[in-house]
Protein backbone atom coordinates (compact mmCIF):
# COMPACT_ATOMS: atom_id res chain seq x y z
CA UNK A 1 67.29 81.71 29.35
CA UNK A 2 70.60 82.07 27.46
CA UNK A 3 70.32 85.50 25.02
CA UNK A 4 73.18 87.50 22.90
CA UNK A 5 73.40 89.77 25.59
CA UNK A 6 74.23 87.56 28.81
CA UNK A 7 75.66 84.39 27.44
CA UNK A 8 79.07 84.79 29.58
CA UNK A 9 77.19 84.30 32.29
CA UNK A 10 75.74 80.89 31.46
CA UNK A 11 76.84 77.21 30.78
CA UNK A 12 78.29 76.93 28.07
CA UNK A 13 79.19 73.45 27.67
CA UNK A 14 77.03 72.13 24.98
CA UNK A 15 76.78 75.04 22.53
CA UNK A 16 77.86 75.13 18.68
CA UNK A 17 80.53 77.43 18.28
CA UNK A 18 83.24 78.45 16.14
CA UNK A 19 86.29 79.83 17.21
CA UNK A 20 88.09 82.06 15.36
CA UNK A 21 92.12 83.04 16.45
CA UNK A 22 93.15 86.81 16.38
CA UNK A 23 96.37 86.22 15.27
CA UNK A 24 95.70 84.47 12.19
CA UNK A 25 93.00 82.90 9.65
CA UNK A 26 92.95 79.82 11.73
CA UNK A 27 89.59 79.01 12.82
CA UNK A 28 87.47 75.56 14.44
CA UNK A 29 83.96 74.66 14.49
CA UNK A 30 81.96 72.30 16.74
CA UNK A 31 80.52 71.60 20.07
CA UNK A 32 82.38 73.16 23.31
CA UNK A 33 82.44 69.58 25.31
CA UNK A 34 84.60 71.00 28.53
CA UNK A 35 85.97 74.11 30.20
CA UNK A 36 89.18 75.50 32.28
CA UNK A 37 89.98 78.22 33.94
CA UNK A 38 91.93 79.25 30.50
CA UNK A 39 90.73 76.83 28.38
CA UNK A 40 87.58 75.63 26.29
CA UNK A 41 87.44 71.85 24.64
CA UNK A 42 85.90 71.51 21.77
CA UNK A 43 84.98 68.48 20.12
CA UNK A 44 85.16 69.00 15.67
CA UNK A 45 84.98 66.74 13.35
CA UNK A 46 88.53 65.84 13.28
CA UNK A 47 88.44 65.26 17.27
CA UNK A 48 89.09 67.22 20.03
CA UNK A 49 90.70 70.73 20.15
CA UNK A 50 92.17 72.39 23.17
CA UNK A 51 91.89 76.05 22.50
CA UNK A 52 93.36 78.90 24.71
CA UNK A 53 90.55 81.60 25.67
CA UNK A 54 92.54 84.57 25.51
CA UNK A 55 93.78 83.46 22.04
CA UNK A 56 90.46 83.18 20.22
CA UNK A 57 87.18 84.87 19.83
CA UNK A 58 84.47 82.76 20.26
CA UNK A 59 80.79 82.92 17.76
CA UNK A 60 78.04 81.24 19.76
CA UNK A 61 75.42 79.56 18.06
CA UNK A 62 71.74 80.44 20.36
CA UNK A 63 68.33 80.29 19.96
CA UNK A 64 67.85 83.92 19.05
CA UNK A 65 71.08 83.80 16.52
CA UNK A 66 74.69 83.60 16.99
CA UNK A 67 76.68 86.11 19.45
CA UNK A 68 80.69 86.47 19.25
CA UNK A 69 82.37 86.86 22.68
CA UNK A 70 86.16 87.79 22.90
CA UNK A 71 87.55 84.89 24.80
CA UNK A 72 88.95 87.68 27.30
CA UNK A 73 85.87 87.91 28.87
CA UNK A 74 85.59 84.19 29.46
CA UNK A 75 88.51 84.01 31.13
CA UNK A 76 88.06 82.14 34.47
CA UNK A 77 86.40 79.01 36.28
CA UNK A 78 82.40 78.41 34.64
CA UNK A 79 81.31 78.66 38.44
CA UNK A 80 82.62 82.48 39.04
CA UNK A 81 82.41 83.68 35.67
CA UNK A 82 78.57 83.18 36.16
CA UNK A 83 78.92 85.76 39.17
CA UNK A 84 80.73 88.18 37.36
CA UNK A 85 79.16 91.47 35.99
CA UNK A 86 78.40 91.36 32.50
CA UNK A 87 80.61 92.81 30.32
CA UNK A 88 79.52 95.15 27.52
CA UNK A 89 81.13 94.52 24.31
C-alpha cells in the first residue's frame, strides 16, 4: 500500500499532485498521466504539462494525507526507481 513514507517507490501514475518549482512561485495542479526518466506529465485543467523532475518538488495527494517529494529523488525510469533504497527526506 502506497504511505508518506515509501511513495518513491510506487506507481505513481494516477495520483493528484501539485508541483511546485524551486526557482520561482510557479506552481501546477492535477493528475500525473505519464513518466520519463526526467520527466513527469501531468494532465491540469488547461491540458497537459511537461514538467522537469529535478526542477520541481512534487506534493502527493494519498490516502493517509499528502506527502511532498523533491523531484531529485524521482529522478530515473518508474521500473528502477521502485528498486532503489528509500530515501529519507
Amino acid at each position: 500500500m502506497i504511505k508518506p513514507v515509501n511513495v518513491t517507490r510506487h506507481e505513481l501514475i494516477g495520483l493528484k499532485c501539485e508541483a511546485l518549482l524551486r526557482a520561482g512561485d510557479k506552481k501546477f495542479s492535477g493528475r500525473l498521466v505519464d513518466e520519463t526518466r526526467s520527466t513527469f506529465m501531468i494532465m491540469t485543467e488547461k491540458g497537459k504539462k511537461m514538467l522537469i523532475k529535478e526542477k520541481y518538488d512534487f506534493v502527493f495527494a494519498l490516502p493517509e494525507g499528502s506527502v511532498k517529494v523533491s523531484g531529485d529523488s524521482l529522478i530515473g525510469r518508474p521500473r528502477e526507481r521502485i528498486k532503489k533504497k528509500i530515501d529519507k527526506w
